[in-house]
C-alpha atoms as a PDB file:
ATOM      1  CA  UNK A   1       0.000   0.000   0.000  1.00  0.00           C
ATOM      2  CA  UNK A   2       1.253   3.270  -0.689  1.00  0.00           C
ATOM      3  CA  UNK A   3       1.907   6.392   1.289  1.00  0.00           C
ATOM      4  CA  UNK A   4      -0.854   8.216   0.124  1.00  0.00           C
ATOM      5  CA  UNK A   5      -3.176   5.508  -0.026  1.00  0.00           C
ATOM      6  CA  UNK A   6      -2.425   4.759   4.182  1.00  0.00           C
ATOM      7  CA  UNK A   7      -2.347   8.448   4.735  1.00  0.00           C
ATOM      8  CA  UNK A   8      -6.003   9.124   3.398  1.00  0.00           C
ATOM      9  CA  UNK A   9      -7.598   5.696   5.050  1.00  0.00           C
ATOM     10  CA  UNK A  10      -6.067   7.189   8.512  1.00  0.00           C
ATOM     11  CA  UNK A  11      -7.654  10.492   7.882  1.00  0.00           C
ATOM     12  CA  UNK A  12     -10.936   8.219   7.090  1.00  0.00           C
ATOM     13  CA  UNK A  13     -10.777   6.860  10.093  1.00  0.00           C
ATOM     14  CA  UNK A  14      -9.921   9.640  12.391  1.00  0.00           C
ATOM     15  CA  UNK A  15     -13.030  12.093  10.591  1.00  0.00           C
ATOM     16  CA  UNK A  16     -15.835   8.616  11.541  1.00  0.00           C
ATOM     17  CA  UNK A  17     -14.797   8.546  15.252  1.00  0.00           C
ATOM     18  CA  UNK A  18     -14.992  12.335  15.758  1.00  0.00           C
ATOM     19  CA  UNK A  19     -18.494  12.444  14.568  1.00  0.00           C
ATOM     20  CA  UNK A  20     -21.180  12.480  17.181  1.00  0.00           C
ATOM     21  CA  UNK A  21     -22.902   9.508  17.893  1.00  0.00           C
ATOM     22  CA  UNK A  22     -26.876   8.861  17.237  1.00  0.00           C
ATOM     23  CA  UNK A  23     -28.513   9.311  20.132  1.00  0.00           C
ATOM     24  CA  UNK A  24     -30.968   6.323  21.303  1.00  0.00           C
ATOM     25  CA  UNK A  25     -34.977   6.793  21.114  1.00  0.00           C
ATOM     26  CA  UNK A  26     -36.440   7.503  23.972  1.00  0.00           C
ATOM     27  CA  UNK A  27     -39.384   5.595  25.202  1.00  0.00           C
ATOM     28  CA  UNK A  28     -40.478   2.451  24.150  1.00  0.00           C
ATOM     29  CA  UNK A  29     -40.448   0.967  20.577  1.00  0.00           C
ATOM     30  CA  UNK A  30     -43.750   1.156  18.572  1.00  0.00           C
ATOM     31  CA  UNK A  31     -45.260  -1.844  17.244  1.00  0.00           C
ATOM     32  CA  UNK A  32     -48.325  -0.580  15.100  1.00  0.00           C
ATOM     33  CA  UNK A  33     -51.286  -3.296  14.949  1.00  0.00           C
ATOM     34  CA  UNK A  34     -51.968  -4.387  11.164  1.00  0.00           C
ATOM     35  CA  UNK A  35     -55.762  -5.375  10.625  1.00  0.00           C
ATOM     36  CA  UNK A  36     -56.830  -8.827  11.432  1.00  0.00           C
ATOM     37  CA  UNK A  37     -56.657 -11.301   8.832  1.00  0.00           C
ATOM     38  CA  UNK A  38     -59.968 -13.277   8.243  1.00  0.00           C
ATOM     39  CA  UNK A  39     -57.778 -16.364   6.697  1.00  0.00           C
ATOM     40  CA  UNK A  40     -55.299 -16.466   9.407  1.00  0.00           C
ATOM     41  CA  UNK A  41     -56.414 -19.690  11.268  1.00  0.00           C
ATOM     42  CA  UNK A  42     -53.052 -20.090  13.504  1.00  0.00           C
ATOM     43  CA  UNK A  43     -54.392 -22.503  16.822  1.00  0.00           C
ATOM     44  CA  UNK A  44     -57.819 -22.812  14.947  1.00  0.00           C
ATOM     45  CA  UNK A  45     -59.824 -25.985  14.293  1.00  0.00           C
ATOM     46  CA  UNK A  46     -62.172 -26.355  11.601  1.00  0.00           C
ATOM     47  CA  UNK A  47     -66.026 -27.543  13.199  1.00  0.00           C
ATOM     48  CA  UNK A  48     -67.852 -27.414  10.236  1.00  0.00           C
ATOM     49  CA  UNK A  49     -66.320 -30.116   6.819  1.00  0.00           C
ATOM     50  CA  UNK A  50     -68.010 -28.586   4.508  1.00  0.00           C
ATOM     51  CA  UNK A  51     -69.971 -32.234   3.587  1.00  0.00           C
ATOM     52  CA  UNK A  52     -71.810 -33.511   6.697  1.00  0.00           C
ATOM     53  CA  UNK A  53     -73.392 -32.141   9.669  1.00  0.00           C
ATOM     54  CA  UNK A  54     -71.083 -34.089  11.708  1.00  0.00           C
ATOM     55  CA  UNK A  55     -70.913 -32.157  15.483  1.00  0.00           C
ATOM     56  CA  UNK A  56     -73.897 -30.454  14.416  1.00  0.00           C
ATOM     57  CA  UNK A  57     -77.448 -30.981  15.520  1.00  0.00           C
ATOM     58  CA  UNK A  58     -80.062 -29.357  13.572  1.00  0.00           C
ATOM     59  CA  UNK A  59     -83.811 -30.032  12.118  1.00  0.00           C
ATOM     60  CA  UNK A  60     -83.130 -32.092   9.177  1.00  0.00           C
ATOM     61  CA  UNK A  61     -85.910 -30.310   7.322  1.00  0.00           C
ATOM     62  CA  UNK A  62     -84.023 -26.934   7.814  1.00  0.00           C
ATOM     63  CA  UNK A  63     -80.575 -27.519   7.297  1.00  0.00           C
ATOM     64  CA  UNK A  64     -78.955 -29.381   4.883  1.00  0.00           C
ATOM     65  CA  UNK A  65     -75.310 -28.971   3.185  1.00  0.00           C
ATOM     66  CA  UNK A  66     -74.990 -27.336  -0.362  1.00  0.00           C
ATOM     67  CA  UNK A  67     -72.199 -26.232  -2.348  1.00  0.00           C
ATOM     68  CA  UNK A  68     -69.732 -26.748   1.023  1.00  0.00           C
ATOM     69  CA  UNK A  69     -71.830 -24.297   3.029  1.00  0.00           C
ATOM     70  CA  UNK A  70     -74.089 -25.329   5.713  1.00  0.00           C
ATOM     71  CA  UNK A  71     -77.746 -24.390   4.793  1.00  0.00           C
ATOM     72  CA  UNK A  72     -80.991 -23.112   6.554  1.00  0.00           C
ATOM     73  CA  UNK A  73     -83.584 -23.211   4.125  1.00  0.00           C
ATOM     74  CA  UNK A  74     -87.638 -22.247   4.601  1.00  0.00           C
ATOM     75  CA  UNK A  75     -89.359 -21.961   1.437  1.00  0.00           C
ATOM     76  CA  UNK A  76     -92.911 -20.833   2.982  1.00  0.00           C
ATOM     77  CA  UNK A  77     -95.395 -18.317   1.219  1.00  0.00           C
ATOM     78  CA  UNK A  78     -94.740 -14.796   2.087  1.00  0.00           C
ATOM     79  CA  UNK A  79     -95.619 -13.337   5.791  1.00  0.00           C
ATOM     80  CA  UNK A  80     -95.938 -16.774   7.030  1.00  0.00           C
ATOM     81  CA  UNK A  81     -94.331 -16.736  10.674  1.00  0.00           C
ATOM     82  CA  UNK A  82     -91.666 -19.837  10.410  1.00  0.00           C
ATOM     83  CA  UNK A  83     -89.939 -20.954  13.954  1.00  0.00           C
ATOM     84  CA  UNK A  84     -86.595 -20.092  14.828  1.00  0.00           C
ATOM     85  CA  UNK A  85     -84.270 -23.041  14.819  1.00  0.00           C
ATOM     86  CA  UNK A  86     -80.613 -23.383  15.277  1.00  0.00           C
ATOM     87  CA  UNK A  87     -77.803 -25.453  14.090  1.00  0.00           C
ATOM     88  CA  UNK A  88     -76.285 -26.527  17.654  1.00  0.00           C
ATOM     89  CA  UNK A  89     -72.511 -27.442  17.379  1.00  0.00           C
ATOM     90  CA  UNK A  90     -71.907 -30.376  19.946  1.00  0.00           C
ATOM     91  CA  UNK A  91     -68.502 -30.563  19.725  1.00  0.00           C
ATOM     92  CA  UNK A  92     -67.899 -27.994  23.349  1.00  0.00           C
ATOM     93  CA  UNK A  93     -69.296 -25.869  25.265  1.00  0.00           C
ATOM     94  CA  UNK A  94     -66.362 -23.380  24.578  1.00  0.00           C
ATOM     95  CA  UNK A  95     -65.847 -20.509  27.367  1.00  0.00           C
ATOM     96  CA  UNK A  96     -62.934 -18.234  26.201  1.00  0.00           C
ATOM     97  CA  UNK A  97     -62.962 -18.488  22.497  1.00  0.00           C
ATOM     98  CA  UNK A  98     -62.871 -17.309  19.060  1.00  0.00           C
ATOM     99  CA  UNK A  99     -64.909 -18.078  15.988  1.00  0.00           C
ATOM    100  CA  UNK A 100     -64.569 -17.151  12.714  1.00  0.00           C
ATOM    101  CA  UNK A 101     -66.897 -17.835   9.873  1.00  0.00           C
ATOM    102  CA  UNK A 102     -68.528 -16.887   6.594  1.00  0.00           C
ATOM    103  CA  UNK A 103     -72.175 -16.314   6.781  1.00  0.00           C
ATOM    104  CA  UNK A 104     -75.136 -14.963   3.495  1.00  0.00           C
ATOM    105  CA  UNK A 105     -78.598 -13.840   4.036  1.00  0.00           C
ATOM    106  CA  UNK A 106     -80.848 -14.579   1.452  1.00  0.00           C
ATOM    107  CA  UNK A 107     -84.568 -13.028   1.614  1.00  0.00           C
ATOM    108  CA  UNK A 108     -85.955  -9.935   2.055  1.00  0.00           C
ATOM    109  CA  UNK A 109     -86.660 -10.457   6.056  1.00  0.00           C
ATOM    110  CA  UNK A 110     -83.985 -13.290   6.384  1.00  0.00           C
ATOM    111  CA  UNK A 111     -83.259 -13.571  10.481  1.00  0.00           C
ATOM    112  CA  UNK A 112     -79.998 -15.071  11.793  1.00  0.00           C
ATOM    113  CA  UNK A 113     -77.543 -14.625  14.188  1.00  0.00           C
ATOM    114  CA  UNK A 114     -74.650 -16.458  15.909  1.00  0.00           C
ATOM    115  CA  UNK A 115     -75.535 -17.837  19.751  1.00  0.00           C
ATOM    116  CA  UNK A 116     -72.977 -18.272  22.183  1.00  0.00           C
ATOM    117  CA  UNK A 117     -72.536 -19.295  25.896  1.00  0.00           C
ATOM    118  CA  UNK A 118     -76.145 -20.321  25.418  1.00  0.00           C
ATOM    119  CA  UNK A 119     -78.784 -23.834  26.589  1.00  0.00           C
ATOM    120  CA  UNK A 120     -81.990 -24.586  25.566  1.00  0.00           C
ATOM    121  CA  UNK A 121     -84.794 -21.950  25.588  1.00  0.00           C
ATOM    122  CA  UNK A 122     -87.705 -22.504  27.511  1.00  0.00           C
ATOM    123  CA  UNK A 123     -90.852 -22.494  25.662  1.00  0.00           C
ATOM    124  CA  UNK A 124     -92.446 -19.608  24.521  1.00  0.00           C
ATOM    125  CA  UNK A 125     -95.705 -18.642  26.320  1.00  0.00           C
ATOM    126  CA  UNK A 126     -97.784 -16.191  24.171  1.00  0.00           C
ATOM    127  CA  UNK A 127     -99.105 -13.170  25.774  1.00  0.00           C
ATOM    128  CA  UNK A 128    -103.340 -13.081  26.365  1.00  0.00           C
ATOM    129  CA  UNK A 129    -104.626 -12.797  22.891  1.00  0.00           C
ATOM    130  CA  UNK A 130    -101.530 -13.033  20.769  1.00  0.00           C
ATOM    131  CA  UNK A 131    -101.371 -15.874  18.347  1.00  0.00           C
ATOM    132  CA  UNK A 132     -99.032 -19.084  19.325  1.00  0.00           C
ATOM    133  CA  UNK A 133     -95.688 -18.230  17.299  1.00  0.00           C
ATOM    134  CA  UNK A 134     -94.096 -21.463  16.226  1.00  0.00           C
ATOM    135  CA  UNK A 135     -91.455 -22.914  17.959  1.00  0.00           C
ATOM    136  CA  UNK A 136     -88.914 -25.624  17.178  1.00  0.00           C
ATOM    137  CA  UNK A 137     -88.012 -26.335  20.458  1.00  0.00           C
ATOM    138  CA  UNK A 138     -85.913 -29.407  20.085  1.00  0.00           C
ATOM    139  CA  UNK A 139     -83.739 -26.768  18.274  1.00  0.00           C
ATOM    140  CA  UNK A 140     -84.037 -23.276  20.001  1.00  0.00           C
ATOM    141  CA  UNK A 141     -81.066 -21.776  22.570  1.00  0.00           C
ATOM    142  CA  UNK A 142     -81.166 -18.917  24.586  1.00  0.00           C
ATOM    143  CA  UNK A 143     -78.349 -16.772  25.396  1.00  0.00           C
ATOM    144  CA  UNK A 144     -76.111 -14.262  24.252  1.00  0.00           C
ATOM    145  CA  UNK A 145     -76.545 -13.523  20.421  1.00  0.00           C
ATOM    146  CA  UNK A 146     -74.494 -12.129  17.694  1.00  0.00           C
ATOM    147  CA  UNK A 147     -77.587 -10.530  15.726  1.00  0.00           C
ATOM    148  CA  UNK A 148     -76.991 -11.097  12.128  1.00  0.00           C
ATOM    149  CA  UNK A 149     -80.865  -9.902  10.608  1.00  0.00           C
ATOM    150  CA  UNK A 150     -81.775  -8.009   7.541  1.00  0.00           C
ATOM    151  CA  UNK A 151     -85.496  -7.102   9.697  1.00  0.00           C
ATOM    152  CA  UNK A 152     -85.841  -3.311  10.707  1.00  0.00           C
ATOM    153  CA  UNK A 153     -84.300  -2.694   7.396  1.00  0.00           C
ATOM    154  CA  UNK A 154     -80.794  -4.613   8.157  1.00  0.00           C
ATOM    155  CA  UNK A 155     -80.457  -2.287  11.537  1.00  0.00           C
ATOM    156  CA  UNK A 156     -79.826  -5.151  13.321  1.00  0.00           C
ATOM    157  CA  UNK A 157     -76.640  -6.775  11.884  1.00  0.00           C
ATOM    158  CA  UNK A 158     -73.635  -6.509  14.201  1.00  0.00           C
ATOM    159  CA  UNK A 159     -76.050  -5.623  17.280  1.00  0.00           C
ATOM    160  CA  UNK A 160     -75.306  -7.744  20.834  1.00  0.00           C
ATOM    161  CA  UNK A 161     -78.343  -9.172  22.042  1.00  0.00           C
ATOM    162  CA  UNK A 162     -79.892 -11.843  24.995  1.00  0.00           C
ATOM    163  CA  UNK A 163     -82.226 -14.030  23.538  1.00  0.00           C
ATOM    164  CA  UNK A 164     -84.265 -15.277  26.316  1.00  0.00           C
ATOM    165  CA  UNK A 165     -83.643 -13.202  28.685  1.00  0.00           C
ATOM    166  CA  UNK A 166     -82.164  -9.099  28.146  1.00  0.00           C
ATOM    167  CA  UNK A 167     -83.230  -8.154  24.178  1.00  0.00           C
ATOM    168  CA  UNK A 168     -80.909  -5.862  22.993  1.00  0.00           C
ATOM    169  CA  UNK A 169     -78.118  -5.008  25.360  1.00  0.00           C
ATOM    170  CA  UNK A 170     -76.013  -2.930  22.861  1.00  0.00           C
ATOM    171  CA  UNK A 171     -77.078  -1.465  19.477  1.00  0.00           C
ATOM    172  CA  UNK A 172     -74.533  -1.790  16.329  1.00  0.00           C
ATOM    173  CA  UNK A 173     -71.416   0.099  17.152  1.00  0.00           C
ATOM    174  CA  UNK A 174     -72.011   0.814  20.863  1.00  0.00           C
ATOM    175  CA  UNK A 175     -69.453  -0.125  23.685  1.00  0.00           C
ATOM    176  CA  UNK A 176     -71.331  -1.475  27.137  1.00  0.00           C
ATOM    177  CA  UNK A 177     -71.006  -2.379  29.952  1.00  0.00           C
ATOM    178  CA  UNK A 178     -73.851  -4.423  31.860  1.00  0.00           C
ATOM    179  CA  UNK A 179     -73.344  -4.731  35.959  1.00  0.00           C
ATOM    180  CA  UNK A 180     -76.078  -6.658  38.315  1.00  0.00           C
ATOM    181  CA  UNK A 181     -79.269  -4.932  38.919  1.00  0.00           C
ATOM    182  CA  UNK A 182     -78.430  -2.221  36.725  1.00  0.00           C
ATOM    183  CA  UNK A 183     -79.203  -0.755  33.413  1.00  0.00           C
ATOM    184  CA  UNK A 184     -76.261  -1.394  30.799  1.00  0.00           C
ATOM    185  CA  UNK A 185     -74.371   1.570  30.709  1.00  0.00           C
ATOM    186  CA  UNK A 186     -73.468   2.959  27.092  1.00  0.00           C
ATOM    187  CA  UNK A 187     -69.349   3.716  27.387  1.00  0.00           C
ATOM    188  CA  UNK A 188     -68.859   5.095  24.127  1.00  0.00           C
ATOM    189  CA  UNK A 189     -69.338   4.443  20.549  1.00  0.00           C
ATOM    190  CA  UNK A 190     -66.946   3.071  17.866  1.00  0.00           C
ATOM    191  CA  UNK A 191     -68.750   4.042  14.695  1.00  0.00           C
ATOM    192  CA  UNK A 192     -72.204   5.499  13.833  1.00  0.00           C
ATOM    193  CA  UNK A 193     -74.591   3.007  12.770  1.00  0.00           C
ATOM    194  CA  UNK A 194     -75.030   4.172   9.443  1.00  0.00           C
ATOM    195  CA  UNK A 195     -71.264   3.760   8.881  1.00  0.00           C
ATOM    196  CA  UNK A 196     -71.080   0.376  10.167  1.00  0.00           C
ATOM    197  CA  UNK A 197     -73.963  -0.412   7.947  1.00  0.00           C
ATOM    198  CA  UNK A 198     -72.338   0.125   4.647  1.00  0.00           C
ATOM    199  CA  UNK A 199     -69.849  -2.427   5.677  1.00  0.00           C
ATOM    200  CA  UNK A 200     -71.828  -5.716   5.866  1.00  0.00           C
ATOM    201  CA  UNK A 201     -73.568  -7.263   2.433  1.00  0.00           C
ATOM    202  CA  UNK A 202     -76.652  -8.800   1.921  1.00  0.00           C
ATOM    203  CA  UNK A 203     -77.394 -11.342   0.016  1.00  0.00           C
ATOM    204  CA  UNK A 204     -73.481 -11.958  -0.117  1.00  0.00           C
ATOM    205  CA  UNK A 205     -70.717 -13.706   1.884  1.00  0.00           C
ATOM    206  CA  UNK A 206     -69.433 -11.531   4.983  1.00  0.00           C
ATOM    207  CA  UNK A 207     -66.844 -12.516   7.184  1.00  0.00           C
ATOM    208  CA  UNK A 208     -67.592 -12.942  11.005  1.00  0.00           C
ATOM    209  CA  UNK A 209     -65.228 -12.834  13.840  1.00  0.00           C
ATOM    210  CA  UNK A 210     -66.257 -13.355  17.553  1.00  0.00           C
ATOM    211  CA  UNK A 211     -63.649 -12.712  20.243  1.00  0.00           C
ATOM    212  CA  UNK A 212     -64.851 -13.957  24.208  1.00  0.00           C
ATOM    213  CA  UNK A 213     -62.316 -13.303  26.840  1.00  0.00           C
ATOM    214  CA  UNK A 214     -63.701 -14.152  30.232  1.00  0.00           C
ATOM    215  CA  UNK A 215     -66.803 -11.226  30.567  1.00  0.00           C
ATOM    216  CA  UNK A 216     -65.436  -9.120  27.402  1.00  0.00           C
ATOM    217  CA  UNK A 217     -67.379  -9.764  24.073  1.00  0.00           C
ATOM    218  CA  UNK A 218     -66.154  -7.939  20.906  1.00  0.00           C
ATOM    219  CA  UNK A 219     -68.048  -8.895  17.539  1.00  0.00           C
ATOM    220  CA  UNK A 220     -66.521  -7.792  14.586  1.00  0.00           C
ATOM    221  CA  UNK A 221     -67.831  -8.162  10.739  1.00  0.00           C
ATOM    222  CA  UNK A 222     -65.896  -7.527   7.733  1.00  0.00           C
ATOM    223  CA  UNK A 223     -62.853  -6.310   9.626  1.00  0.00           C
ATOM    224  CA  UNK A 224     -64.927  -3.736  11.619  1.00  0.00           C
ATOM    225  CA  UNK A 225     -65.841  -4.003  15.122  1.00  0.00           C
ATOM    226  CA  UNK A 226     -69.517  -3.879  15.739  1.00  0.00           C
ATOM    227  CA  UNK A 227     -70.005  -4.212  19.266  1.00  0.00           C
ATOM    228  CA  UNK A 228     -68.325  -4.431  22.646  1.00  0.00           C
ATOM    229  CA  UNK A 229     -69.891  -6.087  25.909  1.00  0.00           C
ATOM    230  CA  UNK A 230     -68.021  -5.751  29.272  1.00  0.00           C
ATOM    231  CA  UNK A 231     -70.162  -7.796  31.310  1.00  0.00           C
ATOM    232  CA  UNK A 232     -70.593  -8.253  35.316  1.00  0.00           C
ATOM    233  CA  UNK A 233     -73.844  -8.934  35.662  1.00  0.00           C
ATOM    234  CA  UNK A 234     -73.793 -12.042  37.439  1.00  0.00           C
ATOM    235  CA  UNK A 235     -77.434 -13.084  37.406  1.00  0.00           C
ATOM    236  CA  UNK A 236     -77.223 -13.135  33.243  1.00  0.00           C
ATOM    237  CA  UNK A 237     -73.831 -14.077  32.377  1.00  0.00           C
ATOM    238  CA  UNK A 238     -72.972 -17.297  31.541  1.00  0.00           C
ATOM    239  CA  UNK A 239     -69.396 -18.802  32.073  1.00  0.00           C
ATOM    240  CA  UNK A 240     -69.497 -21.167  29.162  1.00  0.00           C
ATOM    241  CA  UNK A 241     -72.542 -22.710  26.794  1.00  0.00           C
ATOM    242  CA  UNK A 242     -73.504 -24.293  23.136  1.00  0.00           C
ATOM    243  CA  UNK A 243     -72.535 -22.591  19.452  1.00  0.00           C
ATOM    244  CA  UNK A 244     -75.708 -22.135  17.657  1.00  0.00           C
ATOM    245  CA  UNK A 245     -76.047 -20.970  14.157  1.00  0.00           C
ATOM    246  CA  UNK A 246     -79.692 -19.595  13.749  1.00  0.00           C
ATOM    247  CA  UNK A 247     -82.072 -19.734  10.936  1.00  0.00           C
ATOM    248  CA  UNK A 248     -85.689 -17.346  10.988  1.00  0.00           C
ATOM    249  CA  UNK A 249     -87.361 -15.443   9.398  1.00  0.00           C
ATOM    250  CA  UNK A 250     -91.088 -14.821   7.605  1.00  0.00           C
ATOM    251  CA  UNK A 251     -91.941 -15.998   4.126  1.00  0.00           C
ATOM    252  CA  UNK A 252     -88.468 -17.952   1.856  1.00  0.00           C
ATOM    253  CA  UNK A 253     -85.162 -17.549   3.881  1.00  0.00           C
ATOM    254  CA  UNK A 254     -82.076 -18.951   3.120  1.00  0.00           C
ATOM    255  CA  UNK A 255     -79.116 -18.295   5.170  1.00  0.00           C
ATOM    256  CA  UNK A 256     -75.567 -20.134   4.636  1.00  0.00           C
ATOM    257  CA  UNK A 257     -72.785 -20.674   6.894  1.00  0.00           C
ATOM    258  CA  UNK A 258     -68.932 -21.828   5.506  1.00  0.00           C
ATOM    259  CA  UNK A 259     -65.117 -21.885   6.776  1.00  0.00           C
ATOM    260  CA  UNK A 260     -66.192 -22.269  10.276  1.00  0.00           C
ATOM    261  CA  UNK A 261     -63.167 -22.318  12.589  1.00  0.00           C
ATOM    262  CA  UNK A 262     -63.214 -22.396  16.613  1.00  0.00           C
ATOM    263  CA  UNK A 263     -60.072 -21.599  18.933  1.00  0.00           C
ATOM    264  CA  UNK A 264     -60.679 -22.697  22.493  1.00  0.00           C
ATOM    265  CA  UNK A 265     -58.299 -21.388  24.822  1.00  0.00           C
ATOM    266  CA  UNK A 266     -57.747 -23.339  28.123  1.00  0.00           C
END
């Protein structure tokens, strides 16, 4: 190497370890949350095979399997009051869970929903004068729902409900909290209704996700979070209970359910 060649790598040298050094950031490091991915299925197992009912129990003159979606089908002359009736998974009674699923409503008043930590509903007693509503009882739950109707003009999608026993605890986009012999309190809202809204579509496949963690409920559709239940009220909550997939609805419904994965976490 040659003098001048040495002389200007020294000089190199001696400039990099007179420059200041980069000071540290402060504070902690930021990991920004991505949105949740509907196929990620990590610690997930798949309840429904797309060709049998198998874990399922549901009226066999409701449900059926079509196309590798499970299918609840009325085909009754319009207004005619059908029964609710459910699709009960048997495989658990799952208490802190997730579930993610595809789910189409077909029909102008087409009722569903998703039931959770639920049992069989007692039956219905109509009130003094009101016609007896049908009722598949073999087949009905009660308990916490994830509403999923197109009725009162598709207001109800995404809203957390008790059937059996509170009605609507939380309207679409509200964040609750419900505490023993009180009212549920309204904490704040994540979106307006109307916003939410334009995010679900009839008469097409949506994706579902429901998140329990001990008394925290978060439902979520399309990658947007429709509800939020913090409950402690101890006379209505439920620690653990059936999966039921819900077909109603007046007049011809048909509502399909497909890619239905459960995580159960111990």
């Amino acid at each position: 190497m040659n003098r001048s060649l040495a002389a200007c790598l020294l000089l190199s040298t001696t400039l990099l370890a007179q420059q200041p050094q980069a000071t540290p950031p402060r504070g902690p490091a930021r990991v920004l949350p991505v949105a949740v991915d509907p196929g990620d299925h990590e610690g997930f197992t798949q309840i429904f095979d797309s060709k049998t009912l198998t874990h399922w129990d549901a009226n066999p003159n409701v449900w059926s399997v079509q196309g590798g979606a499970m299918v609840g089908e009325y085909k009754s002359a319009e207004g005619a009051r059908n029964p609710q009736t459910f699709a009960i998974y048997r495989g658990s009674e799952p208490a802190d869970f997730e579930l993610k699923l595809e789910v189409r409503l077909e029909g102008d008043q087409a009722d569903s929903g998703i039931q959770y930590h639920s049992y069989p509903a007692p039956p219905l007693t109509p009130r003094p004068g009101a016609p007896a509503f049908p009722q598949d009882t073999k087949w009905n739950l009660a308990g916490l729902q994830f509403d999923l109707s197109l009725q009162r003009n598709g207001d109800n999608i995404g809203i957390l409900a008790e059937g059996g026993g509170r009605g609507i605890v939380g309207e679409r986009g509200q964040i609750v909290y419900a505490q023993t012999g009180r009212t549920p309190q309204l904490l704040g809202e994540l979106a307006s209704t109307k916003d939410l809204s334009s995010f679900f579509k009839p008469h097409d496949w949506n994706n579902v996700h429901l998140i329990v963690r001990g008394h925290t409920v978060i439902q979520m559709i399309n990658g947007h979070v429709t509800g939020i239940l913090l409950d402690d009220d101890t006379t209505k909550w439920k620690a653990s209970g059936v999966i039921g997939l819900q077909c109603a609805g007046p007049g011809s419904v048909r509502i399909s359910f497909r890619n239905i994965w459960l995580k159960e976490l111990q």
